[in-house]
C-alpha atoms as a PDB file:
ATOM      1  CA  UNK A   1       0.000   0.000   0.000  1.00  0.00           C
ATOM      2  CA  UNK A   2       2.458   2.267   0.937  1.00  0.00           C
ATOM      3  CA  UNK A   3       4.425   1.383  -2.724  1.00  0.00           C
ATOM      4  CA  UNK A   4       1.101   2.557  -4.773  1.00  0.00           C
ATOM      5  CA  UNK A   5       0.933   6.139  -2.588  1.00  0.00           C
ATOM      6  CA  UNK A   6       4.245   7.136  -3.164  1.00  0.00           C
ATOM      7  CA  UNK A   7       3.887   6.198  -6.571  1.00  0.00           C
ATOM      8  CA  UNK A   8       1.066   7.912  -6.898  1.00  0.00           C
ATOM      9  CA  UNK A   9       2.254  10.626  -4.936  1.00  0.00           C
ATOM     10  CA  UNK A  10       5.755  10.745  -7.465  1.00  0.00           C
ATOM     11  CA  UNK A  11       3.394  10.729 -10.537  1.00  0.00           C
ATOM     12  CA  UNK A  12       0.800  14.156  -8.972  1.00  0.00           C
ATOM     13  CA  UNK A  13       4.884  15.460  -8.363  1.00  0.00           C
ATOM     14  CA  UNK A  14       6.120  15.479 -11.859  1.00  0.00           C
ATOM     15  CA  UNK A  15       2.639  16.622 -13.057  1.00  0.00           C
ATOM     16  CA  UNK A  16       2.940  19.797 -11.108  1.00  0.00           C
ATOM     17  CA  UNK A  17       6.213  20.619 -12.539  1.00  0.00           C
ATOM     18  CA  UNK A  18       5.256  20.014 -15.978  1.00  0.00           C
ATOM     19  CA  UNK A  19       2.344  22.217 -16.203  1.00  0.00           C
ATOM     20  CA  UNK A  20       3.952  25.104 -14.025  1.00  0.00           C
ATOM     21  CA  UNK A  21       6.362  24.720 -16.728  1.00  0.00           C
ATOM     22  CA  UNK A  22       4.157  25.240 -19.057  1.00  0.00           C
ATOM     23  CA  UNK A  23       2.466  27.837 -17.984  1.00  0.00           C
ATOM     24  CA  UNK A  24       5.152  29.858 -17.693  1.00  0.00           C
ATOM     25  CA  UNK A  25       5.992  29.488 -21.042  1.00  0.00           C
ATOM     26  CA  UNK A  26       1.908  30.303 -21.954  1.00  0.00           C
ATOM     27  CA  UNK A  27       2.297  32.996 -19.955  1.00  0.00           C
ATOM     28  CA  UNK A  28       5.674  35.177 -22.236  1.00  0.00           C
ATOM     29  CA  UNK A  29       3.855  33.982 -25.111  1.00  0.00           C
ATOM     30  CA  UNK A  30       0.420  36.010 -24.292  1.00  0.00           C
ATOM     31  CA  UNK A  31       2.514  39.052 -23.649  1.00  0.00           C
ATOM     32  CA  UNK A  32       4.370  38.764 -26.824  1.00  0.00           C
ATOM     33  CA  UNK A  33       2.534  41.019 -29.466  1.00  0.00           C
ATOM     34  CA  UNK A  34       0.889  38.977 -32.238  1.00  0.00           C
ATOM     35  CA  UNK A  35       1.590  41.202 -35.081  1.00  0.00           C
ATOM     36  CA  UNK A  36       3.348  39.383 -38.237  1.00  0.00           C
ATOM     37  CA  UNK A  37       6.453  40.704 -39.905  1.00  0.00           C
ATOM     38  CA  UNK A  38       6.587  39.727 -43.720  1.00  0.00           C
ATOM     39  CA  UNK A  39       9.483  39.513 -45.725  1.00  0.00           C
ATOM     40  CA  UNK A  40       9.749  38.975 -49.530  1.00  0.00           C
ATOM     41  CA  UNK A  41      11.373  35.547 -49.260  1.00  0.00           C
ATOM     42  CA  UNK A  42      10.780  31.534 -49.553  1.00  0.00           C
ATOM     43  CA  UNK A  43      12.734  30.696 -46.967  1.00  0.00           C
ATOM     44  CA  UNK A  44      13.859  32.442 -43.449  1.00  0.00           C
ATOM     45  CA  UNK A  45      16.421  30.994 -40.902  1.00  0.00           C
ATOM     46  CA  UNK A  46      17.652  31.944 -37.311  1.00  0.00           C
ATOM     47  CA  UNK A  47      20.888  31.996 -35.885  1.00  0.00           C
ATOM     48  CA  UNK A  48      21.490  33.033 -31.665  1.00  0.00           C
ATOM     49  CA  UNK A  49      24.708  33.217 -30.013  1.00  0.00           C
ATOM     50  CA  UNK A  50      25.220  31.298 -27.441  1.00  0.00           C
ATOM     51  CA  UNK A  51      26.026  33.996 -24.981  1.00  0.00           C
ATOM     52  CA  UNK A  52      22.243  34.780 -25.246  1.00  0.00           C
ATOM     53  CA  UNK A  53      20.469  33.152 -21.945  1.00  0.00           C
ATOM     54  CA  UNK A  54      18.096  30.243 -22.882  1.00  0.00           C
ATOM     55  CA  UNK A  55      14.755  32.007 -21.679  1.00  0.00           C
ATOM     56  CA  UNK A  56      15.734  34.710 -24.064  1.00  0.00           C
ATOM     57  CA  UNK A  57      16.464  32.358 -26.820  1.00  0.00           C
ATOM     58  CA  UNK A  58      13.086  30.429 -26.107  1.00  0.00           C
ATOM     59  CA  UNK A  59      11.276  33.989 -26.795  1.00  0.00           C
ATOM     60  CA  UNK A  60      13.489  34.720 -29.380  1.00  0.00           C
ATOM     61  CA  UNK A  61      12.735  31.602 -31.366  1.00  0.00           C
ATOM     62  CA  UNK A  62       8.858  31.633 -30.330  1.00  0.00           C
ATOM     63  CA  UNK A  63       8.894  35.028 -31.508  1.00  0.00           C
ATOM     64  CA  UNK A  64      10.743  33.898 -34.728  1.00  0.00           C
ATOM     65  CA  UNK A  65       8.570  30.798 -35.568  1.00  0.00           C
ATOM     66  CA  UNK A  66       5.379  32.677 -34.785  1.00  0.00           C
ATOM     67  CA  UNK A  67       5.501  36.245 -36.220  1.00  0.00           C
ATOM     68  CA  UNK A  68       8.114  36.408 -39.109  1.00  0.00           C
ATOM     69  CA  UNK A  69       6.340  35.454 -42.431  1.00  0.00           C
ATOM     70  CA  UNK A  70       7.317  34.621 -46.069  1.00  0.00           C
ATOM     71  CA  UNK A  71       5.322  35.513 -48.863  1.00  0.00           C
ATOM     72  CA  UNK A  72       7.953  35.656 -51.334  1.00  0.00           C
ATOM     73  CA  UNK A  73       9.229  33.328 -55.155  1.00  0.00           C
ATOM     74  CA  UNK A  74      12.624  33.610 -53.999  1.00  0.00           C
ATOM     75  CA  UNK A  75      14.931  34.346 -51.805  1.00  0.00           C
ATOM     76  CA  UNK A  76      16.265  34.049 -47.750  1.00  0.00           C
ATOM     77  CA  UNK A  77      16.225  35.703 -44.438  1.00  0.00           C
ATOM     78  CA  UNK A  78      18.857  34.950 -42.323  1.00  0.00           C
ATOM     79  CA  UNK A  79      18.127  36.429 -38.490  1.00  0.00           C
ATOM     80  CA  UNK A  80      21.521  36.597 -36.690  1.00  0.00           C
ATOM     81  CA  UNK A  81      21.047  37.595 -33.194  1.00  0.00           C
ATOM     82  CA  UNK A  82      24.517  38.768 -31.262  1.00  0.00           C
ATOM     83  CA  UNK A  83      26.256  41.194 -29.111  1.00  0.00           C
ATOM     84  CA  UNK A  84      23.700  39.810 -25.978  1.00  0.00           C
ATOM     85  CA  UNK A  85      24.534  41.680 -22.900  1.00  0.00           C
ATOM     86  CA  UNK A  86      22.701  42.620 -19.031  1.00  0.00           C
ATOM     87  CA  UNK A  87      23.519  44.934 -16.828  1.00  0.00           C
ATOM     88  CA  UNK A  88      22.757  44.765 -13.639  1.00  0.00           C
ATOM     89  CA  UNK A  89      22.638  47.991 -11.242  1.00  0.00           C
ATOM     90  CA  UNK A  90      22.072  48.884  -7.922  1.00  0.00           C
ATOM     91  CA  UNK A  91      19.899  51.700  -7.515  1.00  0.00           C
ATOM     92  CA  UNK A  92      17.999  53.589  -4.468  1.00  0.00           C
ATOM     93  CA  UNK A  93      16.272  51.327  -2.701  1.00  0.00           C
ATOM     94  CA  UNK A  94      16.442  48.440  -6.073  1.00  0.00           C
ATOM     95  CA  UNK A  95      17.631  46.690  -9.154  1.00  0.00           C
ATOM     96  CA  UNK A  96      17.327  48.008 -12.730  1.00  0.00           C
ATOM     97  CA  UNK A  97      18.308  45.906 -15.570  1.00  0.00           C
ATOM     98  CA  UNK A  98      19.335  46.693 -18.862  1.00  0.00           C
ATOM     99  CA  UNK A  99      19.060  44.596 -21.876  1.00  0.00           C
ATOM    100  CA  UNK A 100      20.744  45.062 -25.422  1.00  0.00           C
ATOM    101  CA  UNK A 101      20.535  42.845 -28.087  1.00  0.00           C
ATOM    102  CA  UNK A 102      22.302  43.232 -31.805  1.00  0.00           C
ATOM    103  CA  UNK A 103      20.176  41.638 -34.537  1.00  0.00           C
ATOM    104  CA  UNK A 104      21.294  41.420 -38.070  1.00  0.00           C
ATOM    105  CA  UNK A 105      19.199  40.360 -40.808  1.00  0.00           C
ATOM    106  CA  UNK A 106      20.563  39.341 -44.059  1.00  0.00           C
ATOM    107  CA  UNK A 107      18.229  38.824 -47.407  1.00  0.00           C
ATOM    108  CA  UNK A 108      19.490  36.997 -50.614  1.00  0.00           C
ATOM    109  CA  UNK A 109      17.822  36.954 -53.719  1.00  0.00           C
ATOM    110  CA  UNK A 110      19.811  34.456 -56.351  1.00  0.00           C
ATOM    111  CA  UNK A 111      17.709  35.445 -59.179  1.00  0.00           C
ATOM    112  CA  UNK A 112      18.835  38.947 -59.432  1.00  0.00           C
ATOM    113  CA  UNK A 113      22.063  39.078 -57.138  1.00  0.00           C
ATOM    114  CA  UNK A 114      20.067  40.955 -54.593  1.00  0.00           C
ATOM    115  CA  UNK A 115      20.899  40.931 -51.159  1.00  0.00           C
ATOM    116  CA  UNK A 116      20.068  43.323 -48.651  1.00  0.00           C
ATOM    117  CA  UNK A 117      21.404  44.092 -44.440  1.00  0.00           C
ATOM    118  CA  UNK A 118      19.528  45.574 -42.064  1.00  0.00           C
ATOM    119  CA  UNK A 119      20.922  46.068 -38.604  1.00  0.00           C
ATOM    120  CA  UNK A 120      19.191  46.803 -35.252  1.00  0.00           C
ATOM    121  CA  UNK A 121      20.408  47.724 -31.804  1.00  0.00           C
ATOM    122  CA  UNK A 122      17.573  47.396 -29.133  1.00  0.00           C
ATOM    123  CA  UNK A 123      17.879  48.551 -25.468  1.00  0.00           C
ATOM    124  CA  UNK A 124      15.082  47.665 -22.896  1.00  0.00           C
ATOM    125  CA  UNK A 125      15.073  47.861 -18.925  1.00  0.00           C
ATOM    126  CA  UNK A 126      13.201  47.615 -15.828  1.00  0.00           C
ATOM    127  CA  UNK A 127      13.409  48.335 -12.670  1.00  0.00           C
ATOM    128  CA  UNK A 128      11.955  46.981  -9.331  1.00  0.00           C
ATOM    129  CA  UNK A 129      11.847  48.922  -5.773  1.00  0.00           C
ATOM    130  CA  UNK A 130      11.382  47.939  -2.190  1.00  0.00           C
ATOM    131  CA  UNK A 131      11.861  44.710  -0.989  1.00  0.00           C
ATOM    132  CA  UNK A 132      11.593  42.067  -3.610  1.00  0.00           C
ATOM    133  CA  UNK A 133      11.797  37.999  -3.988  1.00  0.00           C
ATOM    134  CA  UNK A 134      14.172  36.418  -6.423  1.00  0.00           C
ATOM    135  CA  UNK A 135      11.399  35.721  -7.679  1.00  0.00           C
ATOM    136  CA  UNK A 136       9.979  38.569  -8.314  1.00  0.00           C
ATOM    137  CA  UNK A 137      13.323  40.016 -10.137  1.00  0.00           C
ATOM    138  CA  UNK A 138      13.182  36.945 -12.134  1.00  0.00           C
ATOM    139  CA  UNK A 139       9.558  38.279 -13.344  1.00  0.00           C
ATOM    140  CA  UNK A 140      11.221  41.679 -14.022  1.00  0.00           C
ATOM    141  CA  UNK A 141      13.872  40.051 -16.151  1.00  0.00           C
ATOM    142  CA  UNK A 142      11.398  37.966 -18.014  1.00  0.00           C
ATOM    143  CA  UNK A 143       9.019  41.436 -18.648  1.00  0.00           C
ATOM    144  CA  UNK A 144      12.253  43.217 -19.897  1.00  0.00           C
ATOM    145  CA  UNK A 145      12.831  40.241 -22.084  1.00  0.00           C
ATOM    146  CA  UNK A 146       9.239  40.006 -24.010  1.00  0.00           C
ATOM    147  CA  UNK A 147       9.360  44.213 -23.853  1.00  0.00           C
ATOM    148  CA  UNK A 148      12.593  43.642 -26.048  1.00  0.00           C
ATOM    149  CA  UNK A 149      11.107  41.352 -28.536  1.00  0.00           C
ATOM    150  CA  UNK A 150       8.120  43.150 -28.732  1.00  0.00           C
ATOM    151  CA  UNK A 151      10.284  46.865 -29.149  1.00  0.00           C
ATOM    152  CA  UNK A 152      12.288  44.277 -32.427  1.00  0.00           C
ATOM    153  CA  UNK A 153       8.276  43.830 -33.607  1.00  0.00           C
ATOM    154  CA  UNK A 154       7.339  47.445 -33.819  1.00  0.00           C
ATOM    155  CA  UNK A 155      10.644  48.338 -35.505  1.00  0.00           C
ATOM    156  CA  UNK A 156      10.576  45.732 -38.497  1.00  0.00           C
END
């Protein structure tokens, strides 16, 4: 008896984590605006440095997968994202945090030797006051995160 309860008990566990996993992940993915980017290509592809942080990259490639469109013959996108960096600073009473982000995109068109580079800098940050969790700054990280991507949206 006591085999099947903890069992049981192990199995109620790993559902809890799995779907507070996953609503976190709903949760950046509500905030992050819905509006589609086109681009007059066939094919797109992403490339992130690895310096970038992995719940930036999982935005960044949500982002990506879910708002940048083709409607093009010919052609690619390529979407390098580099130069990731976070500052951290102590202010009065608080934290603020400062994001930057390089993104270069590079389009290729083989049927007329076209290609085209556009280049964007983006700078976000947030602050928090009083006395906070780790958790809370976490939540401030993750808001200065989606406020990034959705900054990149607006200026594509």
């Amino acid at each position: 008896m006591n085999l099947l309860k903890n069992r049981v008990l192990l199995l109620f566990s790993i559902f809890l984590i799995i779907s507070s996993c996953n609503n976190s992940k709903m949760q950046f993915n509500k905030n992050i605006s819905s509006d589609n980017v086109y681009f007059d290509v066939v094919q797109k592809n992403i490339f992130i440095d690895d310096l970038y942080p992995s719940s930036l990259n999982e935005k960044l490639s949500f982002f990506f997968n879910k708002n940048i469109k083709t409607n093009g013959l010919d052609g690619i996108a390529i979407f390098y994202f580099k130069n990731y960096s976070k500052e951290e600073i102590t202010i009065d009473n608080g934290k603020k945090v400062i994001l930057k982000i390089s993104l270069l995109i590079e389009i290729k068109k083989s049927s007329n030797n076209f290609k085209k580079i556009l280049e964007y800098n983006l700078e976000e940050f947030g602050q928090i006051e009083g006395n906070f969790s780790l958790s809370e700054y976490d939540n401030l990280i993750e808001d200065v995160e989606v406020s990034l991507i959705n900054r990149l949206i607006n200026n594509l």
